[in-house]
Structure formats: C-alpha cells, structure tokens
C-alpha atoms as a PDB file:
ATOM      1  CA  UNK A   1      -5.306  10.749   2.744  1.00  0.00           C
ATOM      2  CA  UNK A   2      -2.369   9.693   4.700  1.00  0.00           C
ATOM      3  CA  UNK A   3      -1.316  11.980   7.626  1.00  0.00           C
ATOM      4  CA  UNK A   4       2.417  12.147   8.056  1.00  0.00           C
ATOM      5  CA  UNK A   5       2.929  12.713  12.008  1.00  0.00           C
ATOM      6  CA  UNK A   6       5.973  13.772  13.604  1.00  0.00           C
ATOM      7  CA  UNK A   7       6.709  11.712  16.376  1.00  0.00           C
ATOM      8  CA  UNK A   8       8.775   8.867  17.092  1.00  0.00           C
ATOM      9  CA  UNK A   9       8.883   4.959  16.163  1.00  0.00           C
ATOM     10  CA  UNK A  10      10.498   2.381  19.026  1.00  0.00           C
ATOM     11  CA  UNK A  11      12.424   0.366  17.075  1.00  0.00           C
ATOM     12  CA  UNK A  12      13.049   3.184  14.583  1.00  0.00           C
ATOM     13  CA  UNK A  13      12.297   1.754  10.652  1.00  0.00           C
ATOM     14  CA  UNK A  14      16.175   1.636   9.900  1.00  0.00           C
ATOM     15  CA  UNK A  15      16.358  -0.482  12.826  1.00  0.00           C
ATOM     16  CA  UNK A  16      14.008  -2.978  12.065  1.00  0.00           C
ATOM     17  CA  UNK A  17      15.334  -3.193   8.359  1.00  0.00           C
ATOM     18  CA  UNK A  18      18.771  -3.879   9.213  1.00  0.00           C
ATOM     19  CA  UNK A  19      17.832  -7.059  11.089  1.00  0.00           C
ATOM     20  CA  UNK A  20      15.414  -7.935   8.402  1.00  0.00           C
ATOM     21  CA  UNK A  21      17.562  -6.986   5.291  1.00  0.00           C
ATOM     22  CA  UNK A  22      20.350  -9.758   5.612  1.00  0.00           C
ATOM     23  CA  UNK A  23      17.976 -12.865   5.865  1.00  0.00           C
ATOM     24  CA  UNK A  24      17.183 -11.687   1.818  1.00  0.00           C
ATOM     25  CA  UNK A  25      18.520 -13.062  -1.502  1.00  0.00           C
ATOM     26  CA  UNK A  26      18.943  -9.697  -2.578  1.00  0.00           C
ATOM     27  CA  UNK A  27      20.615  -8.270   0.111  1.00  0.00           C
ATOM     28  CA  UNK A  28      24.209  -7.937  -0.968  1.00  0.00           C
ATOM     29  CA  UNK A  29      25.750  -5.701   2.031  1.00  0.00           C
ATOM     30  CA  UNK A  30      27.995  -6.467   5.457  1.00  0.00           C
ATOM     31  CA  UNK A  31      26.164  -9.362   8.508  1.00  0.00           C
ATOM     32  CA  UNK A  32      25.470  -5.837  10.108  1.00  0.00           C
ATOM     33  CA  UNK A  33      23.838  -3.405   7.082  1.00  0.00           C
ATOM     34  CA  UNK A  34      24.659   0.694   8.109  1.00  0.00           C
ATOM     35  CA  UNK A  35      21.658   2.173   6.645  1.00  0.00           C
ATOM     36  CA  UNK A  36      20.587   5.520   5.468  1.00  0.00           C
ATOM     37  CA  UNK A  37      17.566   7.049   4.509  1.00  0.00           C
ATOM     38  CA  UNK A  38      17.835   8.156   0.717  1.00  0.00           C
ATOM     39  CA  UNK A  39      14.344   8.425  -0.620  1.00  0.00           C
ATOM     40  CA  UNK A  40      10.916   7.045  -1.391  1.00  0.00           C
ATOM     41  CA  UNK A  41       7.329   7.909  -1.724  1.00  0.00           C
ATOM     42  CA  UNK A  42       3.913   6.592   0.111  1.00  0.00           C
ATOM     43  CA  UNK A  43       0.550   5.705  -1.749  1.00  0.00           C
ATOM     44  CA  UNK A  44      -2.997   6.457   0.316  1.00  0.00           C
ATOM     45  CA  UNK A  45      -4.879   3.563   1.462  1.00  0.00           C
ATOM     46  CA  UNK A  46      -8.213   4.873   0.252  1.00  0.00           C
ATOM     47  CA  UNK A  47      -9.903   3.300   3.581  1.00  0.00           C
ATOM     48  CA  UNK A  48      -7.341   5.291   5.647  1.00  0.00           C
ATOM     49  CA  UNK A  49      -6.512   2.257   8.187  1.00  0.00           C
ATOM     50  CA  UNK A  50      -3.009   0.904   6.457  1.00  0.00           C
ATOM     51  CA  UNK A  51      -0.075   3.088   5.952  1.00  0.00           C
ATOM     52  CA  UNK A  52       1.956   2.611   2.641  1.00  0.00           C
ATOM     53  CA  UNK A  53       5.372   4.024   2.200  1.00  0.00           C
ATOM     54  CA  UNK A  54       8.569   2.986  -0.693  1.00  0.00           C
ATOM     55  CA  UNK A  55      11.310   3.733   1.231  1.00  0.00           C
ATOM     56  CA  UNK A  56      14.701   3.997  -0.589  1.00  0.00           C
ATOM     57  CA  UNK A  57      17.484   2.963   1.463  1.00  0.00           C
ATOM     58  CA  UNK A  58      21.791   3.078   1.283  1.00  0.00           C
ATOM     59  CA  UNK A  59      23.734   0.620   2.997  1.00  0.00           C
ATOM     60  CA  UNK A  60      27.199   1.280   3.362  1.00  0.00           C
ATOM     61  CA  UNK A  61      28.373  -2.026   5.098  1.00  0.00           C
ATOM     62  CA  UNK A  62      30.264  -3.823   1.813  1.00  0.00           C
ATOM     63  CA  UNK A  63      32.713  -2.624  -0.494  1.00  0.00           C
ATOM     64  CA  UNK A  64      30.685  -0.477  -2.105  1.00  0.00           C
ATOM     65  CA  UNK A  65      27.631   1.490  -1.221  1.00  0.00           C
ATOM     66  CA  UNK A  66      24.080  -0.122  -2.629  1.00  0.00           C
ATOM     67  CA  UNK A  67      20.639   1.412  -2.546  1.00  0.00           C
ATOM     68  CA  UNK A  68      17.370  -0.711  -1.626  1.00  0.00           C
ATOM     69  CA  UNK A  69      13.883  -0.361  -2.401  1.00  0.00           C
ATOM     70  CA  UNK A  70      11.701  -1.766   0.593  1.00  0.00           C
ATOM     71  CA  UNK A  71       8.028  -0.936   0.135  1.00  0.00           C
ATOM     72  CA  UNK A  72       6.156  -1.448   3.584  1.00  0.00           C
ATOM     73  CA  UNK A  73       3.143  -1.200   5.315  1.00  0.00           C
ATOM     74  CA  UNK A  74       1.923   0.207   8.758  1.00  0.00           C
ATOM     75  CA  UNK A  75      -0.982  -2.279   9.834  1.00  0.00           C
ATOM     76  CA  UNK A  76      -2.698  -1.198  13.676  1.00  0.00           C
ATOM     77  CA  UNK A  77      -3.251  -5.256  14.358  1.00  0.00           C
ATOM     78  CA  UNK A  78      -1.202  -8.510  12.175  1.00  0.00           C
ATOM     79  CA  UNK A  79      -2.473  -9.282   8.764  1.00  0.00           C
ATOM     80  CA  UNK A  80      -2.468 -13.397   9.476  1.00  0.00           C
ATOM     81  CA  UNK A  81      -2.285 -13.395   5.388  1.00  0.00           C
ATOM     82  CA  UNK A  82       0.963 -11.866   5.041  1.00  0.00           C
ATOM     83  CA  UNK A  83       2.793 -13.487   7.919  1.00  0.00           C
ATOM     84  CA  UNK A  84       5.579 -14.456   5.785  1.00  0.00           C
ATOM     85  CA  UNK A  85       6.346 -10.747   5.376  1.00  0.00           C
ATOM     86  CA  UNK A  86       6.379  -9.587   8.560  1.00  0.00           C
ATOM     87  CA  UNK A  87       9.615  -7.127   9.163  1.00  0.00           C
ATOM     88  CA  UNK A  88       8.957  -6.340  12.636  1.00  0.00           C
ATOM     89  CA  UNK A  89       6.770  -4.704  15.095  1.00  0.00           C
ATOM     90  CA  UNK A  90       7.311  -0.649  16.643  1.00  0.00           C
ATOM     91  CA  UNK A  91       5.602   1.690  19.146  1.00  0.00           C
ATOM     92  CA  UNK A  92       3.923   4.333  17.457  1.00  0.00           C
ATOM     93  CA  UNK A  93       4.228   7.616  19.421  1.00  0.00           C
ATOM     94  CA  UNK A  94       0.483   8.520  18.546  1.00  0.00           C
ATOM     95  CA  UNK A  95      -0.760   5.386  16.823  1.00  0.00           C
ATOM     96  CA  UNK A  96       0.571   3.044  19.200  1.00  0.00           C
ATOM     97  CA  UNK A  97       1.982  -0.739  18.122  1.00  0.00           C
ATOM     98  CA  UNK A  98       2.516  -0.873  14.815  1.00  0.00           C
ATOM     99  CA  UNK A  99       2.855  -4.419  12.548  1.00  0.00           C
ATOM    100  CA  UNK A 100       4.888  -3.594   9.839  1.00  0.00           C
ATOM    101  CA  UNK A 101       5.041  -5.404   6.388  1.00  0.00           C
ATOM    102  CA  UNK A 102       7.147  -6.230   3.533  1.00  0.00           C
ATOM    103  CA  UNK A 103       4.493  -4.973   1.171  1.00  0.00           C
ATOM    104  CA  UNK A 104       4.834  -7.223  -1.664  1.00  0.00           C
ATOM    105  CA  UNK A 105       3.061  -9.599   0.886  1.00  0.00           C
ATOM    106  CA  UNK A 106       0.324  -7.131   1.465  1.00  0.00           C
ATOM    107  CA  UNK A 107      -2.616  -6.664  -0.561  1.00  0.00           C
ATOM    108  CA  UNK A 108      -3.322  -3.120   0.129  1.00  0.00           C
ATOM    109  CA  UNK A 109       0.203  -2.112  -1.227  1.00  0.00           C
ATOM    110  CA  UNK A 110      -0.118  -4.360  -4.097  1.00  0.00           C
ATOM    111  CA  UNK A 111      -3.608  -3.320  -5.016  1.00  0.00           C
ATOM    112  CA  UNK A 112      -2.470   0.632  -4.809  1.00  0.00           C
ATOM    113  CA  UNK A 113       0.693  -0.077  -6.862  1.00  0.00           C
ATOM    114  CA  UNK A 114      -1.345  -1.402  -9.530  1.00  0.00           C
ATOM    115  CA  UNK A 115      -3.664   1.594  -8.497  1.00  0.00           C
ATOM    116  CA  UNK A 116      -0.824   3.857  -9.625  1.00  0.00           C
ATOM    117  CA  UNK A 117       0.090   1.964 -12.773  1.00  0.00           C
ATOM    118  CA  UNK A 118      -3.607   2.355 -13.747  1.00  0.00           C
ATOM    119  CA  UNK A 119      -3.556   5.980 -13.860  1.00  0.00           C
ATOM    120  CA  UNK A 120      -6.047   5.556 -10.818  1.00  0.00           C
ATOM    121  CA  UNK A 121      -3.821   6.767  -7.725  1.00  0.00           C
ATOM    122  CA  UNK A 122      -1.303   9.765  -7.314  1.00  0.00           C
ATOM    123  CA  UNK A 123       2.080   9.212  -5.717  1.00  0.00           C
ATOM    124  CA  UNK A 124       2.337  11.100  -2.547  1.00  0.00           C
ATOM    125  CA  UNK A 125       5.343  12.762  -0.661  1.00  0.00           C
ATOM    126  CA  UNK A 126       6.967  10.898   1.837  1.00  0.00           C
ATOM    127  CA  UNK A 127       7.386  13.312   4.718  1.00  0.00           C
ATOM    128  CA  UNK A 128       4.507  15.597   3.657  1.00  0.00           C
ATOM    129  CA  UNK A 129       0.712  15.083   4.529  1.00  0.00           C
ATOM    130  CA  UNK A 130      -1.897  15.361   1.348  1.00  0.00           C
ATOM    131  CA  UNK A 131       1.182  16.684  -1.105  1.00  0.00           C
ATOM    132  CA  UNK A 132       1.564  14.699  -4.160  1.00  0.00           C
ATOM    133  CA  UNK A 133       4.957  13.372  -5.267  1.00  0.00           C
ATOM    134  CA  UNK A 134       5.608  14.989  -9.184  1.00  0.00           C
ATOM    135  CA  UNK A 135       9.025  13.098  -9.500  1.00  0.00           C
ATOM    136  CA  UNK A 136       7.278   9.805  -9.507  1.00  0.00           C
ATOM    137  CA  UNK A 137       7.107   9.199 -13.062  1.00  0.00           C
ATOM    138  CA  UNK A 138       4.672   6.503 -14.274  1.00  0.00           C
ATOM    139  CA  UNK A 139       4.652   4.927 -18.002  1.00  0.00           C
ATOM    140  CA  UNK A 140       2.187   3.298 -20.024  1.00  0.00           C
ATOM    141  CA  UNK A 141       3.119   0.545 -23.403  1.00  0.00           C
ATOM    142  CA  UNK A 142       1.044  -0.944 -25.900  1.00  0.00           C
ATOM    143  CA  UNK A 143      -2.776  -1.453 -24.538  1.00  0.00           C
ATOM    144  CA  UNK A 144      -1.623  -0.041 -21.444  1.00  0.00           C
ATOM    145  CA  UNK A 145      -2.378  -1.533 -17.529  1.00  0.00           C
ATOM    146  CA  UNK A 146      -5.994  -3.815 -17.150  1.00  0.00           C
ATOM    147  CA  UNK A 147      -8.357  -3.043 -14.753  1.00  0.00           C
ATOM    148  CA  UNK A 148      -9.774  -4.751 -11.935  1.00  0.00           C
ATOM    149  CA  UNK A 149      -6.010  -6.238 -11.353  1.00  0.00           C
ATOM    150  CA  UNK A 150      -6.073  -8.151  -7.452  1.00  0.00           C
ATOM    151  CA  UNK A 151      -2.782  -9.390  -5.717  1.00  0.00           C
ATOM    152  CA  UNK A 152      -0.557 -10.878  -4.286  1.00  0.00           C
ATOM    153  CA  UNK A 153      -0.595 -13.842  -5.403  1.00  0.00           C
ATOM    154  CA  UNK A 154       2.601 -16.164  -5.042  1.00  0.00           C
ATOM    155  CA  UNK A 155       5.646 -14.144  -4.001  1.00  0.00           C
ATOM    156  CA  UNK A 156       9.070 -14.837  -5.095  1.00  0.00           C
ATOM    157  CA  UNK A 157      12.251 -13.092  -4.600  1.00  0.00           C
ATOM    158  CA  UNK A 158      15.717 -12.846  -6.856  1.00  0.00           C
ATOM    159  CA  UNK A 159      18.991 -11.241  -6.439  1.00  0.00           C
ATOM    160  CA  UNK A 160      17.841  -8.016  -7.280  1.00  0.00           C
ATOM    161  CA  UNK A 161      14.092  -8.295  -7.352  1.00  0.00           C
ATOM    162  CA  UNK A 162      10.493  -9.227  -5.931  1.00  0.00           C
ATOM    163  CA  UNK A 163       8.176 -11.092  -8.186  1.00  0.00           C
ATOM    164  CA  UNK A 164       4.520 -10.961  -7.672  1.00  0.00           C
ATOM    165  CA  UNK A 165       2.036 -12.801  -8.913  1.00  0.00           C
ATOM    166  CA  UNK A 166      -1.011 -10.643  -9.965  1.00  0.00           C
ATOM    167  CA  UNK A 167      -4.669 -11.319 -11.687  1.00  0.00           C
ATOM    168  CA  UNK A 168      -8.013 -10.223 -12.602  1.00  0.00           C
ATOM    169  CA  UNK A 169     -10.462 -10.380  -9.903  1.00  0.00           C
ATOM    170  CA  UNK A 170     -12.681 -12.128 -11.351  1.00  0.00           C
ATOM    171  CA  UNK A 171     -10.312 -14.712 -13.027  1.00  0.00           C
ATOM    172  CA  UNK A 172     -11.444 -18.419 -13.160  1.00  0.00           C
ATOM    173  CA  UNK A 173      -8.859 -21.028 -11.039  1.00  0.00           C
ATOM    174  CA  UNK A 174      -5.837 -19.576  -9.378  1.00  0.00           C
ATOM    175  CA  UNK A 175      -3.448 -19.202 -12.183  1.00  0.00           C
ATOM    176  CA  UNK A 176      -1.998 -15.288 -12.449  1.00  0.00           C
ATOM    177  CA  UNK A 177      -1.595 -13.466 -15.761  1.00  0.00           C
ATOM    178  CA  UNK A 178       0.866 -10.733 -14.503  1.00  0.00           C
ATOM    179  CA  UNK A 179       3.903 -10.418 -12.772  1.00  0.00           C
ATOM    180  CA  UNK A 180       4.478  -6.980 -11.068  1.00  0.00           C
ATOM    181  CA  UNK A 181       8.172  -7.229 -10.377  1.00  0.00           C
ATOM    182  CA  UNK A 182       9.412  -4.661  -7.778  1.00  0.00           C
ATOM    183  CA  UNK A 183      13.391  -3.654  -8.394  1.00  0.00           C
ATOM    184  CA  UNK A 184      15.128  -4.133  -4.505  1.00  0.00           C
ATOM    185  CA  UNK A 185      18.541  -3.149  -5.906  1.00  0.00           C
ATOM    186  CA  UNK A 186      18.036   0.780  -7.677  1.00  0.00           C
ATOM    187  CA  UNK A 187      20.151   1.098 -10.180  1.00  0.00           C
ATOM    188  CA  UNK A 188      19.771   4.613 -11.483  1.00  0.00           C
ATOM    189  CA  UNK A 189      18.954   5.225 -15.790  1.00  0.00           C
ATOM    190  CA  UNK A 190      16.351   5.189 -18.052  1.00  0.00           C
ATOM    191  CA  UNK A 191      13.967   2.044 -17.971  1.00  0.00           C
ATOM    192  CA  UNK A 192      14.834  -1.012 -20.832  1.00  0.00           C
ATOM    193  CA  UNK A 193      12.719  -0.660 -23.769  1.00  0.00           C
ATOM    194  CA  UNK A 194      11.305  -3.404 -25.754  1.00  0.00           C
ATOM    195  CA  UNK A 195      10.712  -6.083 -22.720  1.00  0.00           C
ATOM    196  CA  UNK A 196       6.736  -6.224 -23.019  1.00  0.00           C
ATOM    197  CA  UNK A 197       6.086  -4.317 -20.142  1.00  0.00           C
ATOM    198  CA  UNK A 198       2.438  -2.672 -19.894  1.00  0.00           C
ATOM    199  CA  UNK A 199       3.100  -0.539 -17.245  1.00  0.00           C
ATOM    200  CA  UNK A 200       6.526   0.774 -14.929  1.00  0.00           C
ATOM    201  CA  UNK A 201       7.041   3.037 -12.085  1.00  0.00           C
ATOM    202  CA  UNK A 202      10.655   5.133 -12.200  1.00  0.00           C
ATOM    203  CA  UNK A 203      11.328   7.426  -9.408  1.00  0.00           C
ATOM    204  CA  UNK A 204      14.129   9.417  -7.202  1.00  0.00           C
ATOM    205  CA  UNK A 205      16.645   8.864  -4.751  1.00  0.00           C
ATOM    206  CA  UNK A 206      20.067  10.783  -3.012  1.00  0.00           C
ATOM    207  CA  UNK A 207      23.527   9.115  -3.754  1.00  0.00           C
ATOM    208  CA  UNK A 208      25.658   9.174  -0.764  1.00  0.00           C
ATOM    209  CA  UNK A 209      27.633  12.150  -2.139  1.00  0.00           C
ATOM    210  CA  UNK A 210      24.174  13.784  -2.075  1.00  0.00           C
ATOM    211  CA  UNK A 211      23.548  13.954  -6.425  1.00  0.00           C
ATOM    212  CA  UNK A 212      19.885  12.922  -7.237  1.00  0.00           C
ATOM    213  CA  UNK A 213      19.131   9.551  -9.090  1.00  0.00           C
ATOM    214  CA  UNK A 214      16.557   8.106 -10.906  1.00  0.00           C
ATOM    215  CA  UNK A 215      15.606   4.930 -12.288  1.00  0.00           C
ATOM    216  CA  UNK A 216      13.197   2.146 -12.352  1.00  0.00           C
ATOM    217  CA  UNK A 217      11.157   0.777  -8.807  1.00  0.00           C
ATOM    218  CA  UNK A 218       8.774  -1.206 -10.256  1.00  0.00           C
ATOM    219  CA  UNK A 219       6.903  -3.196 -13.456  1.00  0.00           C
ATOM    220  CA  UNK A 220       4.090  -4.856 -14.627  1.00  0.00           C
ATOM    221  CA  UNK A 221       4.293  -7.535 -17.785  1.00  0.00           C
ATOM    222  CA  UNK A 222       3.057 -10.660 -18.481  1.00  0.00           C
ATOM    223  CA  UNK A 223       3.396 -13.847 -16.274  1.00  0.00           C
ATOM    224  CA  UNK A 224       6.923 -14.782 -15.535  1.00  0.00           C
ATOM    225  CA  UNK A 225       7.035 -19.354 -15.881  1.00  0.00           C
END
C-alpha cells in the first residue's frame, strides 16, 4: 500500500515537469509551460519501495489550454535501466532524495498498468493513503488482457502519445506482441470502438473552468510495425 505523506518536495513535481515537458514531441505548449495540477491516480508497487502516480496536468502557456498525462515514478536510488527517462531528481521531506521517472521507462509502472488492465490491481486515490480510486474505469474486448505480460520494451513517443513495447515473460527472442500506448494529450469522450484493443484505461480530470472530464489514458492492442 502506498502511503500518501504530507510534506514537501524540493523541486516541487510541477517544477521538474515544466523543464522536462518542452524537450517532448508531444508537448504542444509555450518555451516556459504554466502548469496546473488537474488530476490523476497512483497504482501500489506491491513490494512497497517505488512510488507510482498518473498525474494529469494543464498548461496554460499557448493559445489554448492543453491537459497532459505524465505517469511517474518515485525511485529512493537511479534505476540505470531507465536512464533515458529520467525527469529529475527532488528532496523528499521524509523520504529524502528522490529519482523520479517518466514511467513508461520503468518497469514497475508498466508491469502495474498491465496489472490494472488484467483485472489484477485496483486504482488508488491520488492524495489519499489505502483509498481506492472508483472513477478509474477499466474495459475489457474480445479474449480480454493475457497474463504474465512484462515491459518495457522499446519506447517510442508521438505527438500525442507513448508507445510501449510489451510481451510475455516467457516469450522466445526479443520481439513484443503488444503495444500499450499511453494518451499524453487527454482529450475528454468516450473511448473509439472497433480498433482491436484488448484492454483500455479511461479516467478523470478538472477543466480549467473547474467541469470534470473524462476520457481515455491508456491502451493495450496488438503490436504497432
């Protein structure tokens, strides 16, 4: 169970995103992004050492406002294997310096995502300790999520999207069979129906005017070529 303490983080998150944000294909904002908090939900790391959060953020910099999806992680030491994803480093006012990930690069958030895809993990609040999150919705299509899914594999990013490369464990040679694609720009509606996905995560966020949205965060389908 994640614990949720309240305390302070030196850089703060929105900080360390809005130096990170601009160096992405799918950031579509201002050289300086003015963020806001709007949303999200964590997942539990089940060995209790990595925190995992989907924050949902507005940046009001362009001409109009647009809302991100950056999933992270909270590592206590670097993860050498996701170096390429590395957002930033904070003090932690209890847990002291934090590493903190783009999590599409991490396997712990990638193996809990397909966790939650696989009916196998709950969505949990993201400012509440051991209090699951009921507005995360998560569908199932045609024979459903596999099993024994691992990840990441090869990571690749679009104008609106993360791509990630996912497989069985025990697959022979290093070819994926799944792409869990992870939506950067929310767009808020119902998810597209008829594009072969097995599995797809929709959840909430605030507009700046304060209405609730909802829409798609993330999807799992077959490989992507």
């Amino acid at each position: 169970m994640a614990v949720i303490h309240r305390t302070t983080m030196s850089p703060g998150k929105l900080e360390l995103l809005a130096a990170w944000m601009p160096s992405k294909p799918w950031y579509r904002g201002g050289e300086a992004p003015l963020l806001a908090k709007a949303g999200g939900f964590r997942l539990d790391d089940p060995a209790g050492e990595v925190g995992i959060e989907f924050m949902v953020v507005t940046d009001t910099s362009g001409d109009s406002p647009v809302t991100y999806q950056v999933p992270m992680t909270y590592r206590g030491a670097p993860l050498e294997s996701a170096a390429e994803g590395l957002i930033g480093t904070s003090e932690h006012g209890v847990l002291g310096r934090r590493w903190i990930y783009d999590g599409t690069h991490d396997v712990v958030l990638v193996e809990q995502l397909l966790a939650l895809l696989a009916g196998r993990a709950t969505a949990q609040d993201q400012n509440a300790s051991d209090a699951p999150d009921p507005t995360v919705e998560v569908r199932t299509e045609g024979a459903g999520v596999p099993q024994g899914l691992t990840g990441p594999g090869a990571v690749a990013e679009t104008a609106d999207a993360s791509l990630v490369a996912v497989g069985p464990a025990a697959q022979d040679g290093p070819v994926p069979t799944l792409t869990l694609t992870l939506c950067r720009v929310l767009r808020p509606g119902p998810a597209p129906e008829g594009d072969g996905a097995a599995g797809r995560v929709l959840a909430g966020w605030s507009a700046p005017d304060g209405t609730r949205q909802h829409g798609p965060f993330a999807r799992l389908a077959a490989f992507e070529r």
